[in-house]
Protein backbone atom coordinates (compact mmCIF):
# COMPACT_ATOMS: atom_id res chain seq x y z
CA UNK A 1 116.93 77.05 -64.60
CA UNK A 2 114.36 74.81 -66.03
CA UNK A 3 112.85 72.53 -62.72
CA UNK A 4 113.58 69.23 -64.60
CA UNK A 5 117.23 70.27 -64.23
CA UNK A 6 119.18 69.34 -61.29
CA UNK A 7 121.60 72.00 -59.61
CA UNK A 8 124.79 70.89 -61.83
CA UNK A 9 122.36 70.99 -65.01
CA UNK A 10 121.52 67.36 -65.30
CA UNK A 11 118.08 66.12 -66.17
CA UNK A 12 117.78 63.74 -62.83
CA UNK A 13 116.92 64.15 -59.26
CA UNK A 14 119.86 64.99 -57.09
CA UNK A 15 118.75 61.32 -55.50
CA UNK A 16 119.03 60.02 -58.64
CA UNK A 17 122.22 61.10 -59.24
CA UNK A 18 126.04 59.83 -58.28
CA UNK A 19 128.93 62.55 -58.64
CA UNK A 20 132.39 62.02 -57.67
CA UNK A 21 134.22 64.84 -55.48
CA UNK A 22 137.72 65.36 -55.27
CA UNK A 23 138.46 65.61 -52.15
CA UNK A 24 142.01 67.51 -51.21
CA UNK A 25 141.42 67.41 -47.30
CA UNK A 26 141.52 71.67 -47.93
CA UNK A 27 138.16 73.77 -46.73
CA UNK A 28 137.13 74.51 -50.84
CA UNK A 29 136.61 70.12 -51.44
CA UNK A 30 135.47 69.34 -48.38
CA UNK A 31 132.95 72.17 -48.60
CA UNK A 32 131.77 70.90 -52.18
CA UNK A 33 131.18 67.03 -50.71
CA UNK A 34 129.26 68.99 -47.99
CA UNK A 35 126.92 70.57 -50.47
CA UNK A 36 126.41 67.96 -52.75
CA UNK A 37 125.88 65.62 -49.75
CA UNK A 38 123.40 68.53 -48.14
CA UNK A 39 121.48 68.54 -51.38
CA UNK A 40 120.82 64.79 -51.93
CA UNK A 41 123.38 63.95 -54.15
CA UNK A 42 124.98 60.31 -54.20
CA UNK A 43 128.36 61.19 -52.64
CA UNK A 44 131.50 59.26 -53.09
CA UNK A 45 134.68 61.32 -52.43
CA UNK A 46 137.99 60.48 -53.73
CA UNK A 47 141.33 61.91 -52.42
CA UNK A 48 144.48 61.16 -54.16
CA UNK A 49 148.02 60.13 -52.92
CA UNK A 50 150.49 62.22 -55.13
CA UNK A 51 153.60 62.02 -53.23
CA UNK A 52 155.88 60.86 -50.69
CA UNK A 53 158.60 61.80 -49.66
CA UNK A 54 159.54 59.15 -47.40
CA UNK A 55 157.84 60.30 -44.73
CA UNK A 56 154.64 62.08 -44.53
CA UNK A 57 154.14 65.62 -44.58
CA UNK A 58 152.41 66.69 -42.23
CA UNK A 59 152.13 70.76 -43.39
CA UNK A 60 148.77 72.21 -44.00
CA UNK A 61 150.16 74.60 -46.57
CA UNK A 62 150.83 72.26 -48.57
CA UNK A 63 147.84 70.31 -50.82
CA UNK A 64 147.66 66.30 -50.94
CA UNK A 65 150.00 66.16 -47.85
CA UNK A 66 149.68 63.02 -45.40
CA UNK A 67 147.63 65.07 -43.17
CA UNK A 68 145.21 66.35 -45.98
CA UNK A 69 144.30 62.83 -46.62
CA UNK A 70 143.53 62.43 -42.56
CA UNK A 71 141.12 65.16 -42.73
CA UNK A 72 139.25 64.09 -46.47
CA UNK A 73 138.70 61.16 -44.64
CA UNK A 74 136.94 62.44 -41.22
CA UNK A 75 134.81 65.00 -43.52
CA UNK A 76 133.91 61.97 -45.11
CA UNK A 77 133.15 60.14 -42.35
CA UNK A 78 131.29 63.30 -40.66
CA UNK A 79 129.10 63.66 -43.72
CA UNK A 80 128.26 59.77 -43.86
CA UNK A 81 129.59 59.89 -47.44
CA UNK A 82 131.97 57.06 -49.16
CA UNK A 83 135.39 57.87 -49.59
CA UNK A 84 137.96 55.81 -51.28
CA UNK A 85 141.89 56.85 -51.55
CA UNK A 86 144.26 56.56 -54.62
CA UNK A 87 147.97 55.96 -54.56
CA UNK A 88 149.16 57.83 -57.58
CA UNK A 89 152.58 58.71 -56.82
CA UNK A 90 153.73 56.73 -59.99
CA UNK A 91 152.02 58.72 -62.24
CA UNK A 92 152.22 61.89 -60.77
CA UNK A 93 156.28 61.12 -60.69
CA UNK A 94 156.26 60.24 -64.01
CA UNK A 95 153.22 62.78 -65.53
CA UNK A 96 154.07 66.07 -63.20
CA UNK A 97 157.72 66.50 -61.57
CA UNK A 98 159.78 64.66 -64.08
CA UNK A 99 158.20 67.28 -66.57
CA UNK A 100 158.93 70.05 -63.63
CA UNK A 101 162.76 69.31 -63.09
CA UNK A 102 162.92 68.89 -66.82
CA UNK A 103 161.28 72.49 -67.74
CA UNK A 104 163.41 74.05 -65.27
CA UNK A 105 166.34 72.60 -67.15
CA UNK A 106 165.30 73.91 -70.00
CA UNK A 107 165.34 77.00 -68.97
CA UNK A 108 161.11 77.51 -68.50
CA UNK A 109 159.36 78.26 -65.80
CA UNK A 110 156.95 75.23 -65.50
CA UNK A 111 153.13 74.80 -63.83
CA UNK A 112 153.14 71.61 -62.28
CA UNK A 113 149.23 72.40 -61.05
CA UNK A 114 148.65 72.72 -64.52
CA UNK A 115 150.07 69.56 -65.59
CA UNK A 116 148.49 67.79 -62.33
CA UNK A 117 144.99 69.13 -63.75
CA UNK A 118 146.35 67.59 -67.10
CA UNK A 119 147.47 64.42 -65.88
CA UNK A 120 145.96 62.68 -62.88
CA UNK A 121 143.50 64.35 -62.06
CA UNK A 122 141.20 65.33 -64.86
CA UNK A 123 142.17 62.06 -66.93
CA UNK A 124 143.13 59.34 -64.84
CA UNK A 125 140.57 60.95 -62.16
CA UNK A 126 138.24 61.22 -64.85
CA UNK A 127 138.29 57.94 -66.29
CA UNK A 128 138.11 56.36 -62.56
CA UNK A 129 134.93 58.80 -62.07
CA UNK A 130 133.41 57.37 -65.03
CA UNK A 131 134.08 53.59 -63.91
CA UNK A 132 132.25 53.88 -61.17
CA UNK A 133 129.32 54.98 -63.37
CA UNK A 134 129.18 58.59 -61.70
CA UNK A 135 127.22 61.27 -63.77
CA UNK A 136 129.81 63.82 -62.99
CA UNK A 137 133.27 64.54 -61.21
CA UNK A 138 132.99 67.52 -59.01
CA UNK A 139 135.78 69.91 -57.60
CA UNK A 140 136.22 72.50 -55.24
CA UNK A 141 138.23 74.85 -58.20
CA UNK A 142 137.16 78.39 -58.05
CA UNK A 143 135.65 78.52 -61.69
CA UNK A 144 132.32 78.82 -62.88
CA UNK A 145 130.59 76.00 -65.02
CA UNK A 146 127.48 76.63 -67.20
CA UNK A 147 126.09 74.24 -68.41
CA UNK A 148 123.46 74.66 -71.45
CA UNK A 149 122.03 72.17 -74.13
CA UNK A 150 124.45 69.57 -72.42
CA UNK A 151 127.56 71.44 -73.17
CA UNK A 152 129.31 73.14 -70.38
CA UNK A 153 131.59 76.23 -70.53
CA UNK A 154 134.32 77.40 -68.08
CA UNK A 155 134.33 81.12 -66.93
CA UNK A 156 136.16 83.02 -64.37
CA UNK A 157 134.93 82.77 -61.32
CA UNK A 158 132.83 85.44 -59.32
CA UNK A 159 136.22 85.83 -56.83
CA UNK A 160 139.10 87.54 -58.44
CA UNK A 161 141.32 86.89 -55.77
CA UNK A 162 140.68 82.93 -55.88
CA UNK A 163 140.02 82.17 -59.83
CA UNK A 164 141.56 79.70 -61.02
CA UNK A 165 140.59 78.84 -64.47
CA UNK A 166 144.40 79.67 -65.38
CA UNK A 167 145.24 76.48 -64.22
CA UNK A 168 142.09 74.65 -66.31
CA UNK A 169 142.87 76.11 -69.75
CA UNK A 170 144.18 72.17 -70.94
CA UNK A 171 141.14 70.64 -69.98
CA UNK A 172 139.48 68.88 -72.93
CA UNK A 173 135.77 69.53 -74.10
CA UNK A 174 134.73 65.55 -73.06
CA UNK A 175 136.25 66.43 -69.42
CA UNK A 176 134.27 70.18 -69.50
CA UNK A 177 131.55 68.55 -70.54
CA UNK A 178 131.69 66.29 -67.34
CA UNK A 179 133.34 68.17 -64.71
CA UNK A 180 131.30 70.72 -62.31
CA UNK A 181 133.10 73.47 -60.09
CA UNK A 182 129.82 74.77 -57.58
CA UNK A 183 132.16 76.92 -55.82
CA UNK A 184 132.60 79.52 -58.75
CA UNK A 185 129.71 81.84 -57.54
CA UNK A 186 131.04 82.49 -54.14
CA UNK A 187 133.30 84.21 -52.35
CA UNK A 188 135.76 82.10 -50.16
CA UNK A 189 134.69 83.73 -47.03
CA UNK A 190 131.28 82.43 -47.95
CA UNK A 191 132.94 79.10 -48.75
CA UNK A 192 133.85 79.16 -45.46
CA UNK A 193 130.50 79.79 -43.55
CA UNK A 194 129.06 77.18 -45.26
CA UNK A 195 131.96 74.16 -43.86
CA UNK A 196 130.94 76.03 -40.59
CA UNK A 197 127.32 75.27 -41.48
CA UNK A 198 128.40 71.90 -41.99
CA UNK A 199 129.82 71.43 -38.82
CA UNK A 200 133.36 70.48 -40.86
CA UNK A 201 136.17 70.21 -38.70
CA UNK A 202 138.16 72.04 -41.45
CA UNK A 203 136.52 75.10 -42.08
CA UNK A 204 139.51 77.54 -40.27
CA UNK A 205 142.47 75.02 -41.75
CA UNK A 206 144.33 77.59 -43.62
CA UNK A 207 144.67 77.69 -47.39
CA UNK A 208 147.47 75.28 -49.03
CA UNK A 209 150.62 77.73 -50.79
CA UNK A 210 153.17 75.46 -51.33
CA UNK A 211 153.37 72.85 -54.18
CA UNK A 212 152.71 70.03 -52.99
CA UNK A 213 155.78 68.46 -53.57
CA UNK A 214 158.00 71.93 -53.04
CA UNK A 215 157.31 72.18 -49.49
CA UNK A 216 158.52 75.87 -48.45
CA UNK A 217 158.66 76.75 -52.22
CA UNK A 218 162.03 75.66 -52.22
CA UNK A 219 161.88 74.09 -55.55
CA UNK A 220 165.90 74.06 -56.19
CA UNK A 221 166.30 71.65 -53.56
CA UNK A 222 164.32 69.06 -55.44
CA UNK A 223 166.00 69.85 -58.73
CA UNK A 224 168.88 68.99 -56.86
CA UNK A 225 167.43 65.65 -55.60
CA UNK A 226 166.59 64.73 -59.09
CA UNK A 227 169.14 66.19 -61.15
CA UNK A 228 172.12 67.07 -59.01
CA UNK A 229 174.14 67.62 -62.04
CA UNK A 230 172.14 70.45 -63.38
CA UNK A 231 174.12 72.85 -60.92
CA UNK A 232 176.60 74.61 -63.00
CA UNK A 233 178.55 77.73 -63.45
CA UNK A 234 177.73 80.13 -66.22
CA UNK A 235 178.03 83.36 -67.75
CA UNK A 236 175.78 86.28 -67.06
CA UNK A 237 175.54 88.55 -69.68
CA UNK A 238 174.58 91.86 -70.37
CA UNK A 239 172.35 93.02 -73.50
CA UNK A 240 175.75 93.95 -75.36
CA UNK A 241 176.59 89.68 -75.02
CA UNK A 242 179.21 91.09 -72.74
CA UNK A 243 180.15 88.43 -69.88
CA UNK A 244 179.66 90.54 -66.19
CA UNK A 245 179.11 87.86 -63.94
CA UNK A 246 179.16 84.04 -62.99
CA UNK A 247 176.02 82.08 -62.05
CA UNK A 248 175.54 78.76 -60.11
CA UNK A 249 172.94 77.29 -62.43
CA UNK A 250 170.23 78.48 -64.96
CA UNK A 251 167.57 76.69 -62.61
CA UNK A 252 167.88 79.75 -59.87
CA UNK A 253 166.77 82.10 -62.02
CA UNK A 254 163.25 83.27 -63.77
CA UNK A 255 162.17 86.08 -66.28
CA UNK A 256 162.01 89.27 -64.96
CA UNK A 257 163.74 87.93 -62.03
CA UNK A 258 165.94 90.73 -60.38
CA UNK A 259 166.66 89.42 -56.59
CA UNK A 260 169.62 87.18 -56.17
CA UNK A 261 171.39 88.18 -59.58
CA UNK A 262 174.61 88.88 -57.68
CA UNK A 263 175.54 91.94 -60.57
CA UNK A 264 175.44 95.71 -59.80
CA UNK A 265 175.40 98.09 -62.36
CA UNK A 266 174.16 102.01 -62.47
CA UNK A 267 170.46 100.66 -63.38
CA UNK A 268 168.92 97.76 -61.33
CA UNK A 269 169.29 94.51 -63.72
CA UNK A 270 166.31 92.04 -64.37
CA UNK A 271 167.14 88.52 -66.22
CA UNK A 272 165.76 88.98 -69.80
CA UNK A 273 166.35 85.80 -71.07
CA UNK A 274 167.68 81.89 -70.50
CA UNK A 275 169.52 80.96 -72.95
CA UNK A 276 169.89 76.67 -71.45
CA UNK A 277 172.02 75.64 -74.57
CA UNK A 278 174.68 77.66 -73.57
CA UNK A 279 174.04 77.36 -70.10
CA UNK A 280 174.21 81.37 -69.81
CA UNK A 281 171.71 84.17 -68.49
CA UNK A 282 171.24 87.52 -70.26
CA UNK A 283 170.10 90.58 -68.22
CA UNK A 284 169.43 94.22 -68.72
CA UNK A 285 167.12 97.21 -67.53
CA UNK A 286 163.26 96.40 -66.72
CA UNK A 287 162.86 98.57 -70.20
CA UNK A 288 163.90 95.94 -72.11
CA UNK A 289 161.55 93.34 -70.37
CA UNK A 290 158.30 94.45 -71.95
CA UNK A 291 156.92 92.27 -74.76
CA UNK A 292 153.93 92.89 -77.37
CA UNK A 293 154.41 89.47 -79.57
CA UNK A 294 153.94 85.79 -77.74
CA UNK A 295 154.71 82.66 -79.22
CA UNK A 296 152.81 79.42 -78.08
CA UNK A 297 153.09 75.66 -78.82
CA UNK A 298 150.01 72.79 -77.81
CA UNK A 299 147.01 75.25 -78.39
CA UNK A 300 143.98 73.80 -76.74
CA UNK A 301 140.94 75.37 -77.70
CA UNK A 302 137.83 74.61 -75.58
CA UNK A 303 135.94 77.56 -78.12
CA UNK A 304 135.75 77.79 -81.58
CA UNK A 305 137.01 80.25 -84.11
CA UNK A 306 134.42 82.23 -84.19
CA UNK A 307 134.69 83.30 -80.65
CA UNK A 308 137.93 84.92 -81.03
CA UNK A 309 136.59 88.35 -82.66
CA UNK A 310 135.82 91.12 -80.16
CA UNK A 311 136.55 91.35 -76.68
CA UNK A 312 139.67 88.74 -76.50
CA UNK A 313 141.41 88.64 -73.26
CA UNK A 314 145.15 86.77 -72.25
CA UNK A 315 146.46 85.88 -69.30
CA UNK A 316 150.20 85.03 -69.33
CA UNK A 317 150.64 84.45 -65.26
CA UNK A 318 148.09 83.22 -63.00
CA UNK A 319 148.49 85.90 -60.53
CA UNK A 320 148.16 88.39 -63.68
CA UNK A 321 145.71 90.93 -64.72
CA UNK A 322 143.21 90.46 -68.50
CA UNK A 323 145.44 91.58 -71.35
CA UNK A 324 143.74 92.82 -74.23
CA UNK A 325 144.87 90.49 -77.07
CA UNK A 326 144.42 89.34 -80.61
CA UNK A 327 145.03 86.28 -81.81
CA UNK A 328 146.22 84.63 -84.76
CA UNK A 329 146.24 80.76 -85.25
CA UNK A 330 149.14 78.84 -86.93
CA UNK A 331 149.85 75.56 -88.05
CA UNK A 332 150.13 72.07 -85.66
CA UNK A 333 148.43 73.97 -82.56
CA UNK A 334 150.59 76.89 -82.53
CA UNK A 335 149.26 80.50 -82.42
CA UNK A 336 150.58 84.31 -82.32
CA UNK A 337 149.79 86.46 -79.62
CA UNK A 338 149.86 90.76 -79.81
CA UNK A 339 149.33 92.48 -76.77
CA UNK A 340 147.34 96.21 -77.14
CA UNK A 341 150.11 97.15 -74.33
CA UNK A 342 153.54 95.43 -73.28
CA UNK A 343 153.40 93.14 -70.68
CA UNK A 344 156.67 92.39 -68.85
CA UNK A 345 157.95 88.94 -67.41
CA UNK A 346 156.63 87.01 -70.17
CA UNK A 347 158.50 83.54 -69.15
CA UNK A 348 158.72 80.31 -71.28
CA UNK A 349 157.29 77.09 -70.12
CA UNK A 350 154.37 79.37 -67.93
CA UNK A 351 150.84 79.36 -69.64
CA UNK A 352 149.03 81.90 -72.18
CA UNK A 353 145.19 81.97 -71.33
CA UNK A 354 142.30 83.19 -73.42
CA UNK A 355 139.09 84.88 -72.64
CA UNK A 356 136.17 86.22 -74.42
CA UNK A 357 133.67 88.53 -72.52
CA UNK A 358 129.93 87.87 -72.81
CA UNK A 359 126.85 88.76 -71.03
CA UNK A 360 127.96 85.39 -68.54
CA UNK A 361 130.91 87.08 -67.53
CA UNK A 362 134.81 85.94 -68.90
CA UNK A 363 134.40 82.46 -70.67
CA UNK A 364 138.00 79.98 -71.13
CA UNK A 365 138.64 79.35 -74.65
CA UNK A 366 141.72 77.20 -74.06
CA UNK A 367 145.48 78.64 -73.86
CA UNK A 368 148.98 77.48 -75.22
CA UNK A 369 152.14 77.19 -73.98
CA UNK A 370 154.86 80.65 -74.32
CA UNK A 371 157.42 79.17 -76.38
């Protein structure tokens, strides 16, 4: 990189230069303020207050819990950095689990983390950020941003296990352009060595799994605290529209789902379809679940047309493998998808990624919702 260039591709002296880290209270953030901090950047870390339940939480598994924002705070204070706390829970209500509960009722499978990246934190985040006059608003994601010419570009990062650009695709060019993810290069375990190198307090604290407001992953229970009316009976049907069972609400079940169906037959049944209207669930053999052709709504594209020749990539799950793809482009942001080979589980309301490879590695092009 060219020396007048400063580690996140800005032409200023790390001294010279304010960035904004998100700080989760989790090993990946705290590890980020510790770098930036460790190379001479101007530090101020910001943690946000998402939800309460009434009383804190108090689980590590979860991210933006009461205790998370204990521990932002003493990295903060061990790295000497400024850290300032924001109580979003309005707009994370009103921006991230209305639209959960409501997906679910729908019949989708939602991303909340998705719509948190949407919502609060890389707008209302970013606009905060840029209030405070910082040059850029760093996170601990595990993606890789290159920057060149002052445009940046999002790729996957160098850890399979941990990449989450999935969860980026909606992020607009102005926020790309501003946001920087240093942890994309590593490895977590090397994550990790550094917070020990830091002296960080949280460098064993396990990794958050749970959403942060679904603590255990039980995510009926807050349908139900929401919505209690969306609990009822309906017909499960077979492929033939045949009725052969009774559910206790569409919101139990997911595509490809075949635990907890309650239905025996001579082949093991998988739910092919939620049909919300009619408040019914259609199921069948895992043969039928495989699907070439994907519909999706709200295209963003952080590429241009002329990247989507050769060497296009989906992802339709974040825990899913690269899916060769082509892709045509419709009207009003909506786009057709054709799979080289079947994929199965393809559920509405979950996210369809894109990817092109180049000699950088897999760059984001944006993604759309499956319809």
């Amino acid at each position: 990189m060219n020396k007048e260039f400063n580690s996140i591709g800005l032409k200023k002296k790390p001294s010279d230069t304010t960035v904004v880290v998100a700080m989760s209270g989790g090993v990946d953030s705290s590890t980020v303020a510790g770098i930036m901090k460790r190379e001479g950047y101007k530090v101020i870390g910001v943690t946000l207050k998402l939800y309460d339940d009434g009383k804190e939480i108090k689980s590590s598994k979860q991210c933006c819990a009461g205790q998370d924002i204990m521990d932002a705070k003493r990295v903060a204070n061990k790295l000497g950095i400024d850290h300032k706390i924001l109580y979003f829970q309005n707009k994370f209500k009103n921006g991230v689990i209305d639209n959960f509960v409501e997906s679910y009722l729908k019949g989708e499978t939602p991303i909340p983390c998705v719509q948190c990246n949407q919502t609060v934190k890389f707008q209302d985040l970013f606009e905060y950020s840029k209030e405070l006059k910082a040059d850029a608003l760093v996170t601990g994601h595990y993606v890789k941003s290159i920057t060149r010419k002052n445009e940046t570009n999002m790729y996957k990062a160098v850890d399979d296990n941990r990449d989450q650009s999935y969860f980026l695709f909606n992020t607009t060019r102005d926020q790309l352009n501003y946001l920087r993810f240093p942890l994309g290069g590593l490895m977590k375990k090397e994550t990790r060595n550094i917070a020990r190198e830091l002296d960080l307090n949280i460098a064993e604290k396990p990794d958050s799994q749970d959403i942060c407001f679904v603590p255990n992953g039980d995510y009926a229970s807050i349908i139900k605290k929401f919505r209690p009316d969306s609990f009822q009976k309906g017909n499960i049907k077979n492929t033939q529209g045949k009725v052969i069972g009774v559910h206790d609400g569409i919101i139990n079940f997911t595509i490809g789902q075949r635990k907890g169906i309650k239905v025996s037959d001579k082949e093991a049944l998988y739910v092919l379809k939620i049909n919300a209207n009619k408040n019914e669930i259609i199921v069948g053999p895992k043969n039928k679940l495989g699907k070439t052709f994907i519909d999706l709504k709200d295209i963003n594209l952080l590429g241009n047309r002329l990247d989507f020749g050769r060497n296009i990539f989906v992802k339709v799950r974040s825990t899913g493998k690269l899916l060769e793809a082509k892709i045509e482009f419709k009207k009003e942001k909506s786009a057709k998808v054709k799979l080289k080979i079947p994929e199965d589980g393809i559920s509405p309301g979950q996210a369809c990624v894109f990817y092109n490879k180049d000699d950088l590695g897999y760059k984001v092009l944006g993604g759309g919702w499956i319809k």
